[in-house]
C-alpha atoms as a PDB file:
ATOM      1  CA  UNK A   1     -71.159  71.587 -99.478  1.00  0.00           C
ATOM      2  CA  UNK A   2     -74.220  72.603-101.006  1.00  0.00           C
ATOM      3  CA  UNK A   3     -75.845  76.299-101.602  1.00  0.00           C
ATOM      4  CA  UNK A   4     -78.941  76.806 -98.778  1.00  0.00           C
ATOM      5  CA  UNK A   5     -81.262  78.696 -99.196  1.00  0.00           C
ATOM      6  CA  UNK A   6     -83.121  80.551 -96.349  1.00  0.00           C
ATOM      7  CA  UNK A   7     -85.543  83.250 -94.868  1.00  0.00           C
ATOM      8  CA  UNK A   8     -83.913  85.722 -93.415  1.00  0.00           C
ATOM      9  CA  UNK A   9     -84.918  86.168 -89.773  1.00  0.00           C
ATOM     10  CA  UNK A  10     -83.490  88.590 -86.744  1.00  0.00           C
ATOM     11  CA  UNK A  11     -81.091  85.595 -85.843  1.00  0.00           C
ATOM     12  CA  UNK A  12     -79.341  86.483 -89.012  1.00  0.00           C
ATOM     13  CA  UNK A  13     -78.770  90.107 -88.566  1.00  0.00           C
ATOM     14  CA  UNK A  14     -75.437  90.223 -86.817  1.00  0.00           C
ATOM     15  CA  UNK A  15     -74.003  88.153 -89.514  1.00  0.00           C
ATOM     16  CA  UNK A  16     -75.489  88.899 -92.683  1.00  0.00           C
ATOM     17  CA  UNK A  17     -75.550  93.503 -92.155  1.00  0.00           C
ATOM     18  CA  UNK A  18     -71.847  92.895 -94.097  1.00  0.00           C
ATOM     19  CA  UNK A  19     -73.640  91.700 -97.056  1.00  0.00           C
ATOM     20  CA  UNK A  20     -76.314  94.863 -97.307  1.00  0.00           C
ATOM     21  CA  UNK A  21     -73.377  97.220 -97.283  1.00  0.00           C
ATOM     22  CA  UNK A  22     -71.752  95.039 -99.853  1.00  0.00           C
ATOM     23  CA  UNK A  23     -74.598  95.437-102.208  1.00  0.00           C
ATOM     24  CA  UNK A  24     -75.061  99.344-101.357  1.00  0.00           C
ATOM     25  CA  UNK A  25     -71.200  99.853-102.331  1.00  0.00           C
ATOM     26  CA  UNK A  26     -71.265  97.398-105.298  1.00  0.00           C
ATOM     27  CA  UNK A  27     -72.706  99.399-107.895  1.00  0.00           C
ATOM     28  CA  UNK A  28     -73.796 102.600-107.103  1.00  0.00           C
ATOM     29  CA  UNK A  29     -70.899 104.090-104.409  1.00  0.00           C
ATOM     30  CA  UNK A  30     -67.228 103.890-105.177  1.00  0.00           C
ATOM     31  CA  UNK A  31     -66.665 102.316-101.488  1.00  0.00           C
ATOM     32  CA  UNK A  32     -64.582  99.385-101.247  1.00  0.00           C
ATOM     33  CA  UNK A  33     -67.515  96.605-100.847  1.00  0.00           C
ATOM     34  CA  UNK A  34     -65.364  94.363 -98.902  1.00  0.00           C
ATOM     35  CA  UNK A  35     -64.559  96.794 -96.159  1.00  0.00           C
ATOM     36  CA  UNK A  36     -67.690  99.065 -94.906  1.00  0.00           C
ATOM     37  CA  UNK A  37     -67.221 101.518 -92.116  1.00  0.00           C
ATOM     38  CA  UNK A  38     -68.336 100.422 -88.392  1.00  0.00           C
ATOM     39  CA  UNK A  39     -71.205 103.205 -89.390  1.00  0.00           C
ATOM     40  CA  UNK A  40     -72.389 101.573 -92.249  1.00  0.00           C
ATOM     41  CA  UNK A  41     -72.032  98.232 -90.857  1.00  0.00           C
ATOM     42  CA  UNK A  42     -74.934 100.182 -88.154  1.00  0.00           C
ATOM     43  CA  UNK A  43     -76.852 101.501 -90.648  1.00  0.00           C
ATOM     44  CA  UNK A  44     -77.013  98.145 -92.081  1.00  0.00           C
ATOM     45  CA  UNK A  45     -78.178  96.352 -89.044  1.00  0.00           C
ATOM     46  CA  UNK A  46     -80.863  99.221 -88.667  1.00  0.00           C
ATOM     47  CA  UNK A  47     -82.238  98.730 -92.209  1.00  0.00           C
ATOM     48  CA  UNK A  48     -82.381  94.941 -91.691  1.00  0.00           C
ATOM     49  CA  UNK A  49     -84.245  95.612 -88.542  1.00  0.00           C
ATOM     50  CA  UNK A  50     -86.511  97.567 -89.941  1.00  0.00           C
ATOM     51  CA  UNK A  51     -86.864  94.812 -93.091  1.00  0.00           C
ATOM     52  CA  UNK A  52     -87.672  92.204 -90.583  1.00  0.00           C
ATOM     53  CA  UNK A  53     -91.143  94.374 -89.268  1.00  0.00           C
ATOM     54  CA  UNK A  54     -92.163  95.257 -92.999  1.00  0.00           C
ATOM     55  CA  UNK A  55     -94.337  92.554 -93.823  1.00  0.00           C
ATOM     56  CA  UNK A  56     -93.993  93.675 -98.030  1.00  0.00           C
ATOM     57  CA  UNK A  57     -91.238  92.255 -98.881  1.00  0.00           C
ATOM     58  CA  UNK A  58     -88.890  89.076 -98.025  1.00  0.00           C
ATOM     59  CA  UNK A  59     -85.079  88.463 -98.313  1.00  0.00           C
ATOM     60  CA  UNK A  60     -83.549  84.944 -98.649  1.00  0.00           C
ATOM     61  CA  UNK A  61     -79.966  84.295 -98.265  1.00  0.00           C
ATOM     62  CA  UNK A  62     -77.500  82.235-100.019  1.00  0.00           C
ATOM     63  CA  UNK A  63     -75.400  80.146 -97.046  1.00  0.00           C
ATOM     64  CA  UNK A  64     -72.945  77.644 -97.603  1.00  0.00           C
ATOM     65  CA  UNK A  65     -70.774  75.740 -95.048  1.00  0.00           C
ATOM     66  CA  UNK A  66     -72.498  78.184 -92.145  1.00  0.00           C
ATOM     67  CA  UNK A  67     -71.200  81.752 -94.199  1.00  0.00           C
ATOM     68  CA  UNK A  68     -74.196  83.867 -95.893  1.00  0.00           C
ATOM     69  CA  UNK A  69     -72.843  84.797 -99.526  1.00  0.00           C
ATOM     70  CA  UNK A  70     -75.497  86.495-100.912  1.00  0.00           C
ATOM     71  CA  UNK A  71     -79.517  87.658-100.904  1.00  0.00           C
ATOM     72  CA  UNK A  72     -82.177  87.979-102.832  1.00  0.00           C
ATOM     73  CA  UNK A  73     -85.076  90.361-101.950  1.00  0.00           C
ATOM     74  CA  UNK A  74     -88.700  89.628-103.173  1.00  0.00           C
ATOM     75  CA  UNK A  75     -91.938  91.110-103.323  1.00  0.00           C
ATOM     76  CA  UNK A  76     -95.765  90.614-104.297  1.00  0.00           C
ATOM     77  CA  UNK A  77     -98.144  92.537-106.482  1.00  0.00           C
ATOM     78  CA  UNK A  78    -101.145  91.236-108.517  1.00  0.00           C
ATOM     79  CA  UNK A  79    -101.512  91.639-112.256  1.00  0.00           C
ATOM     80  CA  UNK A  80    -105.251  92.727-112.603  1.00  0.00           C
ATOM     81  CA  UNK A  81    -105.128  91.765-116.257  1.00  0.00           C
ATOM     82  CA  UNK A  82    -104.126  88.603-115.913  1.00  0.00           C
ATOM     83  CA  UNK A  83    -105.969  87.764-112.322  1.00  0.00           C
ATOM     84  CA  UNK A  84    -102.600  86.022-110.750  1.00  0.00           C
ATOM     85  CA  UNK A  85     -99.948  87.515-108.470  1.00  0.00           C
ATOM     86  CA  UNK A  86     -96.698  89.107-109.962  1.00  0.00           C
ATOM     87  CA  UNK A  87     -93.452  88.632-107.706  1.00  0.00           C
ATOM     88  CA  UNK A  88     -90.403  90.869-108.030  1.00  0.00           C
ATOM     89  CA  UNK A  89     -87.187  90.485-107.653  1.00  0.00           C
ATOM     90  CA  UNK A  90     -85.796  93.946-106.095  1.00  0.00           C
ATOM     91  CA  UNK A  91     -82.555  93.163-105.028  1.00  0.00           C
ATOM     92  CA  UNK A  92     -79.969  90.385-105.769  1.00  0.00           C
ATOM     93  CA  UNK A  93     -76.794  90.219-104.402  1.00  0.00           C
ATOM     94  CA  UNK A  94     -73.464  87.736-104.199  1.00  0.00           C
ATOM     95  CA  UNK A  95     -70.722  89.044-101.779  1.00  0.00           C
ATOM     96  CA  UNK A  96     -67.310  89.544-104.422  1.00  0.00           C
ATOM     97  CA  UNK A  97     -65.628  86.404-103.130  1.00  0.00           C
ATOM     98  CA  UNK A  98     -68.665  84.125-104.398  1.00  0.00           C
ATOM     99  CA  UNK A  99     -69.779  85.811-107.586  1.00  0.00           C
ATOM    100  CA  UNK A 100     -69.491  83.599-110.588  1.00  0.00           C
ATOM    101  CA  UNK A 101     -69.986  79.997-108.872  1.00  0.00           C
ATOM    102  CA  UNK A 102     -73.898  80.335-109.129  1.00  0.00           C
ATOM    103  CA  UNK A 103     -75.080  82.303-106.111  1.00  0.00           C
ATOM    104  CA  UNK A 104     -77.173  84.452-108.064  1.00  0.00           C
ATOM    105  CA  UNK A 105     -78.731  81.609-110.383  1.00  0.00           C
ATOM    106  CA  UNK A 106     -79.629  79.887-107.392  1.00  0.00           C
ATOM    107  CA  UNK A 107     -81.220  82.502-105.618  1.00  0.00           C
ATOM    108  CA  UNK A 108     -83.098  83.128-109.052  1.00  0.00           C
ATOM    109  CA  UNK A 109     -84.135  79.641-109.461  1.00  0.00           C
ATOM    110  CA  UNK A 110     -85.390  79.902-105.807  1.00  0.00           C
ATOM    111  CA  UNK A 111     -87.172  82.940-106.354  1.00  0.00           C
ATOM    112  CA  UNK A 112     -88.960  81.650-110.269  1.00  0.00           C
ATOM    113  CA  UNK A 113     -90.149  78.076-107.421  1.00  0.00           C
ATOM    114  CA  UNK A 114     -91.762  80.328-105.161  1.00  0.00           C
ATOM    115  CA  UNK A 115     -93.587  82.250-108.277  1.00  0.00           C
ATOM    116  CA  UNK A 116     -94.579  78.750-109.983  1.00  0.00           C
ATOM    117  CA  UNK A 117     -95.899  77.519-106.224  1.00  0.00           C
ATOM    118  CA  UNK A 118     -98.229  80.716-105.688  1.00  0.00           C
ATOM    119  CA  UNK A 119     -99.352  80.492-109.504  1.00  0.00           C
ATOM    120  CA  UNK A 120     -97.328  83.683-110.343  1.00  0.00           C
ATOM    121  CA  UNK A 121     -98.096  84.917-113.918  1.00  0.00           C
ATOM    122  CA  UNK A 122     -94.577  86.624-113.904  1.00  0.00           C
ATOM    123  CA  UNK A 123     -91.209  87.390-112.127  1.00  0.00           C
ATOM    124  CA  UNK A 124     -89.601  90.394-112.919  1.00  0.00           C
ATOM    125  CA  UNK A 125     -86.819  92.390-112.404  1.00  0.00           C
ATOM    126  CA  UNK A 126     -85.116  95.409-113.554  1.00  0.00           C
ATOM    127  CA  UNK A 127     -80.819  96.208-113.600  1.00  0.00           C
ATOM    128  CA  UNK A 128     -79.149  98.985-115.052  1.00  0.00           C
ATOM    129  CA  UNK A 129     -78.435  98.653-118.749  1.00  0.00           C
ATOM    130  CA  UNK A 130     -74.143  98.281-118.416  1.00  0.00           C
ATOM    131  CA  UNK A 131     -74.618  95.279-115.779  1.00  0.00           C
ATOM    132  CA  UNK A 132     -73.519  92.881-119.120  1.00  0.00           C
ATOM    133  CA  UNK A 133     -73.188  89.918-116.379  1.00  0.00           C
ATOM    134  CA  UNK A 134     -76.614  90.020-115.006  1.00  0.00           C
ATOM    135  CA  UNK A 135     -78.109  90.612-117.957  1.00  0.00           C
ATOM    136  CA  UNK A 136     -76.208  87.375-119.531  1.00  0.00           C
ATOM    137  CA  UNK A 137     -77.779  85.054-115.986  1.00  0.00           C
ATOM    138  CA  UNK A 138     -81.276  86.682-116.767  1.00  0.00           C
ATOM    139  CA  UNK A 139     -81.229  85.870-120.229  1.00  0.00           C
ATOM    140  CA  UNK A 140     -79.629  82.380-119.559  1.00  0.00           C
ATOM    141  CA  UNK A 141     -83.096  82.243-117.223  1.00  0.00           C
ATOM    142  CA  UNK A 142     -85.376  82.503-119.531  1.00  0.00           C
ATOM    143  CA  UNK A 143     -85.901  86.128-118.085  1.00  0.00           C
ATOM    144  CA  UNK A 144     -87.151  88.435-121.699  1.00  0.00           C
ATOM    145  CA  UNK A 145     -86.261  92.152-122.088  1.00  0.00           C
ATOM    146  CA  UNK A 146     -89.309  94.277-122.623  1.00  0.00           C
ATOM    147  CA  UNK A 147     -88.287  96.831-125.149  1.00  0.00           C
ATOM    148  CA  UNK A 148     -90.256 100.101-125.117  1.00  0.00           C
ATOM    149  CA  UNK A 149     -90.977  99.730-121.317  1.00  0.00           C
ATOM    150  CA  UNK A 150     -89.566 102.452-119.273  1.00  0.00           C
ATOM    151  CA  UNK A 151     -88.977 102.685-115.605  1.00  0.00           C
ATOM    152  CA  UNK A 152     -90.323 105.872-113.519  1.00  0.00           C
ATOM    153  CA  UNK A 153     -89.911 106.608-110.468  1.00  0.00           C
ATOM    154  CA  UNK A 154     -91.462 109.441-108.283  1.00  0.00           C
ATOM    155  CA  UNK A 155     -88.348 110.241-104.931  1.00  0.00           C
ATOM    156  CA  UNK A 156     -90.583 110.827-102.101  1.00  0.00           C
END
């Protein structure tokens, strides 16, 4: 079966809180992504809750035969120098068992449509420098590195 694509909605919460606590122990905790605690599994649901009110961003997830595998989270700006909107990719995500059978390249490809529909004059994205893989599916995208571009980032 094919790879669908779709907005994430409340409906979707119960099901899909597994895959937020995937992505928050994926890279950055050394928690077993495959197994989050009932607590994080709640803290999940909570932040999705919360996602589904914020009208900044949007989140579309990867399902295929009636299982969410993955997410991609998007947002808007507006390049003043170029007079079209900029959309950003802030979050991608393939649960473990799916990575490498083109999850994230669809999601991608999903997210460069919507910028090419809305007239986008860019998608971008940042990862950290030793993700070698998602660098490689960027690339493979078209996606360019900006050398001399630094990322800052004020903790409020």
């Amino acid at each position: 079966m094919e790879i669908a694509i779709v907005p994430l909605d409340e409906f979707h919460i119960p099901k899909v809180k597994v895959l937020i606590a995937g992505y928050l122990n994926s890279s950055s905790n050394p928690v077993d992504e495959s197994n989050p605690s009932p607590k994080q599994l709640e803290q999940c649901e909570q932040i999705l809750y919360r996602f589904t009110n914020d009208s900044s961003s949007y989140c579309y997830l990867a399902m295929k035969d009636h299982e969410y595998i993955g997410f991609i989270i998007l947002s808007w700006s507006f390049s003043i120098s170029k007079g079209f909107p900029v959309l950003r990719i802030e979050a991608l995500y393939s649960s473990a068992k799916h990575r490498n059978k083109g999850i994230g390249r669809k999601l991608i490809e999903h997210a460069i449509n919507l910028a090419k529909s809305k007239k986008a004059t860019r998608l971008q994205l940042e990862t950290h420098d030793d993700n070698a893989p998602a660098r490689s599916l960027y690339k493979q995208l078209g996606f360019k590195l900006i050398q001399g571009k630094g990322v800052y980032m004020s903790f409020l």
